[in-house]
PDB file of N, CA and C in Angstrom:
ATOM      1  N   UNK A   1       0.820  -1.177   0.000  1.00  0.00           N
ATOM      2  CA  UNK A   1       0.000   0.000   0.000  1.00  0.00           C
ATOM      3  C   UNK A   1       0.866   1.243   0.000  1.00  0.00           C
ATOM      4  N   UNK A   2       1.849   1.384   0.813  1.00  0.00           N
ATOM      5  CA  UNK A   2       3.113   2.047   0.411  1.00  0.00           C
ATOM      6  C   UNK A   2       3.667   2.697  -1.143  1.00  0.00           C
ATOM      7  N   UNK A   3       3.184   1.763  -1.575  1.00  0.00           N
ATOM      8  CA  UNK A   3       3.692   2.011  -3.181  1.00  0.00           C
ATOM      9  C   UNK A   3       2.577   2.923  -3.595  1.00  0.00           C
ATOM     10  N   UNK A   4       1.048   2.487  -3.385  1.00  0.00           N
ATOM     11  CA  UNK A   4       0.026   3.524  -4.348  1.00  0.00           C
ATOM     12  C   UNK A   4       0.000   4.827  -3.332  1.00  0.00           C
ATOM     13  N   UNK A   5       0.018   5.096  -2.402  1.00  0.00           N
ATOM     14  CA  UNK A   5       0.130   6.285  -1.567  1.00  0.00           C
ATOM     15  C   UNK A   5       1.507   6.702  -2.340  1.00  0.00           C
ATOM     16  N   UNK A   6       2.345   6.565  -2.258  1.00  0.00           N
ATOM     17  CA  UNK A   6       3.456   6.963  -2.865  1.00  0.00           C
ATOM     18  C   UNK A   6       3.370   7.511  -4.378  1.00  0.00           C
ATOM     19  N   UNK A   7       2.934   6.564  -5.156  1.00  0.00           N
ATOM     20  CA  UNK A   7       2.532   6.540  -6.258  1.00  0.00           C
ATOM     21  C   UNK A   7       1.080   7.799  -6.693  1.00  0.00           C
ATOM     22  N   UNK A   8       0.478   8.156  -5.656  1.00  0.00           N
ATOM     23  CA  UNK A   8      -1.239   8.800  -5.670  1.00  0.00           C
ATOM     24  C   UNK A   8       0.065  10.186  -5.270  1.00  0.00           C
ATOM     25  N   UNK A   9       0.880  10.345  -4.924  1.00  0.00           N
ATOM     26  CA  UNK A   9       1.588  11.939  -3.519  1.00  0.00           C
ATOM     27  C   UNK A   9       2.000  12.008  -5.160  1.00  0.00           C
ATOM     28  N   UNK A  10       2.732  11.021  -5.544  1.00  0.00           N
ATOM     29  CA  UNK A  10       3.698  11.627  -7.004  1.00  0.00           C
ATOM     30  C   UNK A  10       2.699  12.294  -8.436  1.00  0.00           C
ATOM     31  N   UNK A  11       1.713  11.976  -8.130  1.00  0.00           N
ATOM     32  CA  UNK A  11       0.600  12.584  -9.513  1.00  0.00           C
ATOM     33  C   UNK A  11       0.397  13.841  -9.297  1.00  0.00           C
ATOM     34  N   UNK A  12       0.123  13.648  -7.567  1.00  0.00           N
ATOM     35  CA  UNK A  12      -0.729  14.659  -7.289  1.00  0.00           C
ATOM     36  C   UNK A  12       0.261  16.050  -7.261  1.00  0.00           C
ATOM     37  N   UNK A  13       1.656  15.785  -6.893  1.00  0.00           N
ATOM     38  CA  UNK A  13       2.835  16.695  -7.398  1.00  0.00           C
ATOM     39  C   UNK A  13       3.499  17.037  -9.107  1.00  0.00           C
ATOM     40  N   UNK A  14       3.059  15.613  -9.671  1.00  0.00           N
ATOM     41  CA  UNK A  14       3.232  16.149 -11.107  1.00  0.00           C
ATOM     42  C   UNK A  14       1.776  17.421 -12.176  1.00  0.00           C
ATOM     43  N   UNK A  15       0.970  16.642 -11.214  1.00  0.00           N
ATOM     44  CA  UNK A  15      -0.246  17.678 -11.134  1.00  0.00           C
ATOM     45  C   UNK A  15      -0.008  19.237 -11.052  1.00  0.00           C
ATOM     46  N   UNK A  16       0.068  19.310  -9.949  1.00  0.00           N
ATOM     47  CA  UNK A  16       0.088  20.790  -9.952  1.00  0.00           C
ATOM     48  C   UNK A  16       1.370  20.971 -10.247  1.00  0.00           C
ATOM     49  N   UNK A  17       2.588  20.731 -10.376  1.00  0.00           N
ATOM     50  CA  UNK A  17       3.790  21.544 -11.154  1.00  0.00           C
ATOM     51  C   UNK A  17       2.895  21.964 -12.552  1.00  0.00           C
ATOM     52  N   UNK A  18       2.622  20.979 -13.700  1.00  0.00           N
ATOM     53  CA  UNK A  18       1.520  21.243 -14.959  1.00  0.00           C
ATOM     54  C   UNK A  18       0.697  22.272 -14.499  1.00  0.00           C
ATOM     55  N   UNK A  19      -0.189  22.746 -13.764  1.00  0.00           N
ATOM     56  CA  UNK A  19      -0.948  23.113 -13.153  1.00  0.00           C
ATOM     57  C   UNK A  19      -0.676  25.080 -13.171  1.00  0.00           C
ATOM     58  N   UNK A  20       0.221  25.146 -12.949  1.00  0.00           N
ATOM     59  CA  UNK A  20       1.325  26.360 -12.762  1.00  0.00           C
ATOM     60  C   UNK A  20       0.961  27.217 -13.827  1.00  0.00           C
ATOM     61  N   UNK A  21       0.849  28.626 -14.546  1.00  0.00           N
ATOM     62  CA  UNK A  21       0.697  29.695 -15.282  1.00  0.00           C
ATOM     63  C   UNK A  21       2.025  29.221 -15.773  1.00  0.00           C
ATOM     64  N   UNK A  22       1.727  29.772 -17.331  1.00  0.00           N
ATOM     65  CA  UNK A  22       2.901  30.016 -18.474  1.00  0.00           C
ATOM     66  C   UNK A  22       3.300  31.278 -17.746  1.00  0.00           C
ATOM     67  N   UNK A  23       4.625  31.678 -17.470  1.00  0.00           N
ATOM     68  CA  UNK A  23       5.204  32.974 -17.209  1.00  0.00           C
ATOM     69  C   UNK A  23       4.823  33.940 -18.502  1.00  0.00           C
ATOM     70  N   UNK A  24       4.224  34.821 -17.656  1.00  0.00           N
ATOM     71  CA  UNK A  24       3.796  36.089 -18.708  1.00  0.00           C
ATOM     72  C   UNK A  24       5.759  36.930 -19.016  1.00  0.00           C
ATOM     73  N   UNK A  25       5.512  37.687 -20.031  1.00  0.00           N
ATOM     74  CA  UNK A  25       6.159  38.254 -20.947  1.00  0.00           C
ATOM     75  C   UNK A  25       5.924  39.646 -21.522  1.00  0.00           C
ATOM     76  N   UNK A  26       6.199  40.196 -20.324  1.00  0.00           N
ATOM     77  CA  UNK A  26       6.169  41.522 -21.336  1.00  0.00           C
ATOM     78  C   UNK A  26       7.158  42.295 -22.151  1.00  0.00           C
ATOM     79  N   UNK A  27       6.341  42.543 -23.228  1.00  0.00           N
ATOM     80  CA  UNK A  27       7.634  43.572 -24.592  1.00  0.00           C
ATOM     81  C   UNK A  27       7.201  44.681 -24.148  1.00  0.00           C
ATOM     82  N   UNK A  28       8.268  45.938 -24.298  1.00  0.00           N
ATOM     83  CA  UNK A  28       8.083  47.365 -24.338  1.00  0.00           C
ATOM     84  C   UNK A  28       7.606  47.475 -25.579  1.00  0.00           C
ATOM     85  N   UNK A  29       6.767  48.907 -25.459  1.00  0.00           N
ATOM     86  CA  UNK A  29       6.315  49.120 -26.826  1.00  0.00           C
ATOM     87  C   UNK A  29       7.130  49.286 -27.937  1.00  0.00           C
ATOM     88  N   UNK A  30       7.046  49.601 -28.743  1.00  0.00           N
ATOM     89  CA  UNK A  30       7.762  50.190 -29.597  1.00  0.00           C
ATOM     90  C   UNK A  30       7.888  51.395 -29.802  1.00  0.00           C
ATOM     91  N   UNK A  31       9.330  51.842 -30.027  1.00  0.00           N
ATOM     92  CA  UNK A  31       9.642  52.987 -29.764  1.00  0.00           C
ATOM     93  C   UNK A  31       9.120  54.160 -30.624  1.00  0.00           C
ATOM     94  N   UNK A  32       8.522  55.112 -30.540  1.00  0.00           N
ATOM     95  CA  UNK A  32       7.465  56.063 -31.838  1.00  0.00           C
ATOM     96  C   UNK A  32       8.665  56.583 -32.763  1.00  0.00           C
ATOM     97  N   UNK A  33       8.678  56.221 -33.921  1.00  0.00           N
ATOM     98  CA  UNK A  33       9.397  57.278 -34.806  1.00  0.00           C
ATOM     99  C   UNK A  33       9.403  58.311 -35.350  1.00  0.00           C
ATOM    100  N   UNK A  34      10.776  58.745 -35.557  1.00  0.00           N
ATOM    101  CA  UNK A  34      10.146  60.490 -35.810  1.00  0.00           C
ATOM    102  C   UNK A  34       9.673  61.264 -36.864  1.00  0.00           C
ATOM    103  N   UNK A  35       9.375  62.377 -37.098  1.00  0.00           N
ATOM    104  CA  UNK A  35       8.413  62.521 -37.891  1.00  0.00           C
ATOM    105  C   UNK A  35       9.524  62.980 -39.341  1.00  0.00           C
ATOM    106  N   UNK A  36       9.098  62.247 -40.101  1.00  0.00           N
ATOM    107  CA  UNK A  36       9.596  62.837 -41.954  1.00  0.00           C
ATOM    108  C   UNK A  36      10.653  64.176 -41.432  1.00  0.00           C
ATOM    109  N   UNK A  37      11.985  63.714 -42.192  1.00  0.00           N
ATOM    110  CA  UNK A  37      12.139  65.329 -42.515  1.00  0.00           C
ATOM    111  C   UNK A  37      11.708  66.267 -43.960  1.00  0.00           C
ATOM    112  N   UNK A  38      11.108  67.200 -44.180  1.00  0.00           N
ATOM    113  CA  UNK A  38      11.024  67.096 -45.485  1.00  0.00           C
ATOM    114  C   UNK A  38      12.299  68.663 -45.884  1.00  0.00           C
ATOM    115  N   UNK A  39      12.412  68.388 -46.850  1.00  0.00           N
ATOM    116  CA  UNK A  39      13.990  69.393 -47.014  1.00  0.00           C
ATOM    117  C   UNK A  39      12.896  69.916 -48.366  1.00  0.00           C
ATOM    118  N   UNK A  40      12.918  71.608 -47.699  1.00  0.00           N
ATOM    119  CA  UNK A  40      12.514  72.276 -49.324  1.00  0.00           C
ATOM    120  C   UNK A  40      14.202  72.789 -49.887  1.00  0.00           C
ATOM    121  N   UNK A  41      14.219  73.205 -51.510  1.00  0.00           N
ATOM    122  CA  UNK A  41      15.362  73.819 -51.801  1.00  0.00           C
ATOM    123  C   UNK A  41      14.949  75.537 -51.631  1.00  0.00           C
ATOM    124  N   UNK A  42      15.906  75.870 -50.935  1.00  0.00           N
ATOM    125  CA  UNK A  42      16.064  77.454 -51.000  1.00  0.00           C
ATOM    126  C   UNK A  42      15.564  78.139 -52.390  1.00  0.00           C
ATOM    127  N   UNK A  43      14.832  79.377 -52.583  1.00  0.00           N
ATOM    128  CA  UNK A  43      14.081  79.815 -53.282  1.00  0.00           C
ATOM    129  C   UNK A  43      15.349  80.405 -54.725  1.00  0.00           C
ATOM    130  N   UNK A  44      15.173  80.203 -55.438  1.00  0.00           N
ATOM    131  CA  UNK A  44      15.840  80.832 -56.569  1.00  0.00           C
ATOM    132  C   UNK A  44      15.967  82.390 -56.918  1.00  0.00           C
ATOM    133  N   UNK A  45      16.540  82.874 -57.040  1.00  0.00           N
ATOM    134  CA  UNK A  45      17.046  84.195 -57.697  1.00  0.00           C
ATOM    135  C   UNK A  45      15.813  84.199 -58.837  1.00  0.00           C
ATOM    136  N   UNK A  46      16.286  83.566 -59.792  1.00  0.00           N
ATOM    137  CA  UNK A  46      15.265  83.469 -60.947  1.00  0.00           C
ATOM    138  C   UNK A  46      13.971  83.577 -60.479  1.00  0.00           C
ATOM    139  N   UNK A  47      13.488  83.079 -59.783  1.00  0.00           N
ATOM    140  CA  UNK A  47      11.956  82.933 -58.969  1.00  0.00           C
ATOM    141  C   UNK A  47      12.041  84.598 -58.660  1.00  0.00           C
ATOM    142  N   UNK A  48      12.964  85.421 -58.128  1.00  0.00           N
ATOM    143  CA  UNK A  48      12.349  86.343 -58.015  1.00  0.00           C
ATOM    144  C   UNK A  48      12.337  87.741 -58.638  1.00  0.00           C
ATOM    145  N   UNK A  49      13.669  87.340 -60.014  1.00  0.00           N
ATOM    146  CA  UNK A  49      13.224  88.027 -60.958  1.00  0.00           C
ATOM    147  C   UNK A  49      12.273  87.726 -61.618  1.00  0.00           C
ATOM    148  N   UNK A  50      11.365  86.890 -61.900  1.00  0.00           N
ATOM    149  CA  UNK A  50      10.317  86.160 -62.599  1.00  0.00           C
ATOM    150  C   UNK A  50       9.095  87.326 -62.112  1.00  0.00           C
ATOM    151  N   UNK A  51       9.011  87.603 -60.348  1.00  0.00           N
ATOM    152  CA  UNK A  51       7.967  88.516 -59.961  1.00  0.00           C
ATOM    153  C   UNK A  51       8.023  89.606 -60.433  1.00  0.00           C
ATOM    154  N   UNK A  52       9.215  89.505 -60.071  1.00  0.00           N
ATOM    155  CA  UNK A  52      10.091  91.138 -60.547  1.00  0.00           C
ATOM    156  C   UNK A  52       9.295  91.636 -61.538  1.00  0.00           C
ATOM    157  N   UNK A  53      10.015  90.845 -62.764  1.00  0.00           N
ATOM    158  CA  UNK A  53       8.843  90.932 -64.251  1.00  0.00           C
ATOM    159  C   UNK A  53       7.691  90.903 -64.203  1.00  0.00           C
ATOM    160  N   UNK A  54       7.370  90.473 -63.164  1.00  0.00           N
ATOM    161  CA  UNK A  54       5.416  89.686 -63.414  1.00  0.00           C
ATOM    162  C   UNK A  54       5.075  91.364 -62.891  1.00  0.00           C
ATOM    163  N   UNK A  55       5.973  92.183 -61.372  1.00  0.00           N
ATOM    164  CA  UNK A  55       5.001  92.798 -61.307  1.00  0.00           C
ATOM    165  C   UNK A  55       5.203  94.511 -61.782  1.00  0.00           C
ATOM    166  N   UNK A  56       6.120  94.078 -63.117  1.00  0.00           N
ATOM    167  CA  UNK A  56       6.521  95.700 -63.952  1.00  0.00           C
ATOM    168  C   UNK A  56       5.161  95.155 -65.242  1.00  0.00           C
ATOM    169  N   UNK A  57       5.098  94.277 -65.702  1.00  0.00           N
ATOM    170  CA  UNK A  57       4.261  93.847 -66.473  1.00  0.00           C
ATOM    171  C   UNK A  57       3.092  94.527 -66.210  1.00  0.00           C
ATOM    172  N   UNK A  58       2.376  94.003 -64.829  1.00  0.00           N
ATOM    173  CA  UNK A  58       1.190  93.975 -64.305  1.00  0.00           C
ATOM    174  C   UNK A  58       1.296  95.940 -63.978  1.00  0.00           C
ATOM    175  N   UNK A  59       2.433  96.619 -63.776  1.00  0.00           N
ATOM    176  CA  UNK A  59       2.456  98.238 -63.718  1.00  0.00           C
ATOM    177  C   UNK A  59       1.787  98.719 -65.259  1.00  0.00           C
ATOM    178  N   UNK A  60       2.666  98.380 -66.066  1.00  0.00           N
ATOM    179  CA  UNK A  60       2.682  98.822 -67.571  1.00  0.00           C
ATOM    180  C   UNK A  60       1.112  98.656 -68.117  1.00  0.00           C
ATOM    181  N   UNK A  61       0.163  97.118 -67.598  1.00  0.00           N
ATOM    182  CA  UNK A  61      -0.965  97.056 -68.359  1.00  0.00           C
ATOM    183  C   UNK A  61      -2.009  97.862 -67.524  1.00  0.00           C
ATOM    184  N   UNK A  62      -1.844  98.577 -65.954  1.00  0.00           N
ATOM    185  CA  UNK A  62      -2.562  99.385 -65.460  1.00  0.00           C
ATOM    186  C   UNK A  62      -2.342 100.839 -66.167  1.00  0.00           C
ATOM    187  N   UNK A  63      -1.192 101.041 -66.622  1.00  0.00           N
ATOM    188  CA  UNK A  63      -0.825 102.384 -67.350  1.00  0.00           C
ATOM    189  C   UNK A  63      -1.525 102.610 -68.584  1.00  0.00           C
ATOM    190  N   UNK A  64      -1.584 101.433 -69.443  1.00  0.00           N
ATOM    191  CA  UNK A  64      -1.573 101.034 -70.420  1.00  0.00           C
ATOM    192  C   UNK A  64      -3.701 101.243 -70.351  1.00  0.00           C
ATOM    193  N   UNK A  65      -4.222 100.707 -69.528  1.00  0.00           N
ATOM    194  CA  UNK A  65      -5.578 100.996 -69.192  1.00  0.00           C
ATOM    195  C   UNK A  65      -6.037 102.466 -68.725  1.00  0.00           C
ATOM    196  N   UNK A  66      -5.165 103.208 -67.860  1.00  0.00           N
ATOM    197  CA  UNK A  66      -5.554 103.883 -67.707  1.00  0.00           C
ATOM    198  C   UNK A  66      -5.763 105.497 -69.271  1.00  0.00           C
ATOM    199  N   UNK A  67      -4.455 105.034 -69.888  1.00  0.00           N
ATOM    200  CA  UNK A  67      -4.082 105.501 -71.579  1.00  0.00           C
ATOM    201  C   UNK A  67      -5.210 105.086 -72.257  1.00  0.00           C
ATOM    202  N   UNK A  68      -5.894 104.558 -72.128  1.00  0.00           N
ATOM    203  CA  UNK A  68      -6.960 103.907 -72.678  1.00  0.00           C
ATOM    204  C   UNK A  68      -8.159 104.693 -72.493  1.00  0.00           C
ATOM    205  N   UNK A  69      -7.966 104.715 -71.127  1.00  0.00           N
ATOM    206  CA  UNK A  69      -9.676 105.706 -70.835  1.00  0.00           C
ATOM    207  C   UNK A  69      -9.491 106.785 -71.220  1.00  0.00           C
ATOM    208  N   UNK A  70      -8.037 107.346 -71.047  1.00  0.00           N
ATOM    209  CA  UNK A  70      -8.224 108.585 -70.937  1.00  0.00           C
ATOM    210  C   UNK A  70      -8.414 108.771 -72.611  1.00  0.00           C
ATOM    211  N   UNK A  71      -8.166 107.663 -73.562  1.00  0.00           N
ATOM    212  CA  UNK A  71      -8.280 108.012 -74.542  1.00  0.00           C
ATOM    213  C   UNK A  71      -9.755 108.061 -75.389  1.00  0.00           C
ATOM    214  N   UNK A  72     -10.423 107.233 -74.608  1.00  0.00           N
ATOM    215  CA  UNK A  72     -12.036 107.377 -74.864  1.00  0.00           C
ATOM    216  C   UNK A  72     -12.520 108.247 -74.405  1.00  0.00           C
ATOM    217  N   UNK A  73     -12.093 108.695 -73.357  1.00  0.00           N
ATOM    218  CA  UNK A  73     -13.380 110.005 -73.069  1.00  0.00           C
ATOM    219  C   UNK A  73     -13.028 111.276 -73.972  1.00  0.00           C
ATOM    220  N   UNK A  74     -11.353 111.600 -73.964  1.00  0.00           N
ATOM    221  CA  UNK A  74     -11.328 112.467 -75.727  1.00  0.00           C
ATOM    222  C   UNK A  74     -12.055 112.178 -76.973  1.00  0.00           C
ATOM    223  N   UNK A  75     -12.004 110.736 -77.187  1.00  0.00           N
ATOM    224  CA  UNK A  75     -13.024 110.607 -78.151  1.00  0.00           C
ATOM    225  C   UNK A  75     -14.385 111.227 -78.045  1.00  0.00           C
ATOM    226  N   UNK A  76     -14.995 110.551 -76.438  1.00  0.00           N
ATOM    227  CA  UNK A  76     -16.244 111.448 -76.569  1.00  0.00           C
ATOM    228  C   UNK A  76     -16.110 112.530 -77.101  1.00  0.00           C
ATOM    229  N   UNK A  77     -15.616 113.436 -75.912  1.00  0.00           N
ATOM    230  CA  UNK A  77     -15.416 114.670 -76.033  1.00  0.00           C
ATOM    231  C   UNK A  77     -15.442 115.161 -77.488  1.00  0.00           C
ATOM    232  N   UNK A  78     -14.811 114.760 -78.544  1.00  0.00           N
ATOM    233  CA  UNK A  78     -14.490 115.120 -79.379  1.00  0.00           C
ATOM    234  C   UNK A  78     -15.821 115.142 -80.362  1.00  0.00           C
ATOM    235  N   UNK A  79     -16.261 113.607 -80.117  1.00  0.00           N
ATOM    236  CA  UNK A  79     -17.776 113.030 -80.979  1.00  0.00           C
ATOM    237  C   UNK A  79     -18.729 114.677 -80.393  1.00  0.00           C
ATOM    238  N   UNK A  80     -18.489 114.873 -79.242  1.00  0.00           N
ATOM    239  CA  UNK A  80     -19.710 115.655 -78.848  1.00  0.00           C
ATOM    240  C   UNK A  80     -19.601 117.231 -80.016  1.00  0.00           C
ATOM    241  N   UNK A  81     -18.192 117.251 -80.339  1.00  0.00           N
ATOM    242  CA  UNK A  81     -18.057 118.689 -80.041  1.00  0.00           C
ATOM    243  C   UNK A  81     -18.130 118.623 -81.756  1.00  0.00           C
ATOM    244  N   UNK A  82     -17.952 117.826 -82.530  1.00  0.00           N
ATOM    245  CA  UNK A  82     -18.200 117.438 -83.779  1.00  0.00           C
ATOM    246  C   UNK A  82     -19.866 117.515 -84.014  1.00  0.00           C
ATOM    247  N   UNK A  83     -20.551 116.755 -83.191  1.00  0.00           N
ATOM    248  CA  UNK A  83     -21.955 116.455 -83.214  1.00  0.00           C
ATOM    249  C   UNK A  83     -22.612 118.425 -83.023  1.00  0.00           C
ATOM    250  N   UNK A  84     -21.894 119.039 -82.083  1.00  0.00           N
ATOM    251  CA  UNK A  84     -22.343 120.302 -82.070  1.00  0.00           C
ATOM    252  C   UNK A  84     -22.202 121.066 -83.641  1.00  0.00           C
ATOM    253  N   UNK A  85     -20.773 120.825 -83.845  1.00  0.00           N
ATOM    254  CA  UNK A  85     -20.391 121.700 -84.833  1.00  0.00           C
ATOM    255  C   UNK A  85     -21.172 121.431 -86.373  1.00  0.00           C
ATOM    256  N   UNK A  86     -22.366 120.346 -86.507  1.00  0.00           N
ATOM    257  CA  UNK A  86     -22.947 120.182 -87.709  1.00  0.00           C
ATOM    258  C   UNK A  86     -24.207 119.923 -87.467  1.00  0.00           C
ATOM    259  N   UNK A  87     -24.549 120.334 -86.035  1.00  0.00           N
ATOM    260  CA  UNK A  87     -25.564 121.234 -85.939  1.00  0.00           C
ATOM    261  C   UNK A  87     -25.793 122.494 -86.230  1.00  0.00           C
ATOM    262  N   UNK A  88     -24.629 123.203 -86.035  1.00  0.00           N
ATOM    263  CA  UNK A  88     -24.518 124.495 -86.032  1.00  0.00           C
ATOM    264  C   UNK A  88     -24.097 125.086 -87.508  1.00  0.00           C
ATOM    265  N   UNK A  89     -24.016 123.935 -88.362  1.00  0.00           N
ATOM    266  CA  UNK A  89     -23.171 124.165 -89.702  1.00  0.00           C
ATOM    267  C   UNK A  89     -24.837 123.958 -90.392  1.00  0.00           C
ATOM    268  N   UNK A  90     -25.769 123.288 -89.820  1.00  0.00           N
ATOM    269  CA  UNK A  90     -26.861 122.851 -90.647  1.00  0.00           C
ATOM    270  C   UNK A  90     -28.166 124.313 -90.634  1.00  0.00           C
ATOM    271  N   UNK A  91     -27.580 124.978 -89.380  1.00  0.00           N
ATOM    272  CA  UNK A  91     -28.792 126.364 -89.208  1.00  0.00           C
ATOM    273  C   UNK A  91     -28.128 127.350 -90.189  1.00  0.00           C
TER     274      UNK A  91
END
């Protein structure tokens, strides 16, 4: 009887050793990476003679408009003073 008491203590110890939690494991997270560098190239010379031009251009066609009106309303002016003068040619 010795033997199954013996034999029943040894299960009941292989038992619970099995019995026991898997050891947990923890990983650190992972480390956050950093953000993009993004590299612009420094602005060009050319780029800003380009405005340069864009904004003597954009001077010249306000000049260029204002030469304009002033050149229509002489016209009126002129239509009017014509329109008088053949009235006055017709009495």
């Amino acid at each position: 009887m010795n033997k199954s008491v013996f034999a029943a203590a040894a299960m009941v110890v292989l038992l619970a050793a099995c019995d026991k939690p898997a050891p947990v494991v923890v990983t650190p997270p992972p480390a956050p990476t950093p953000p993009p560098v993004v590299v612009t190239p420094a602005p060009d010379a050319s780029a800003d003679a380009a405005k340069a031009a864009a904004d003597k251009a954009a001077d010249a066609a306000k000049d260029a408009s204002s030469a304009a009106k002033g050149s229509a309303m002489d016209a009126k002016e002129s239509e009017k003073k014509a329109t008088e003068a053949a009235k006055e040619v017709k009495k």
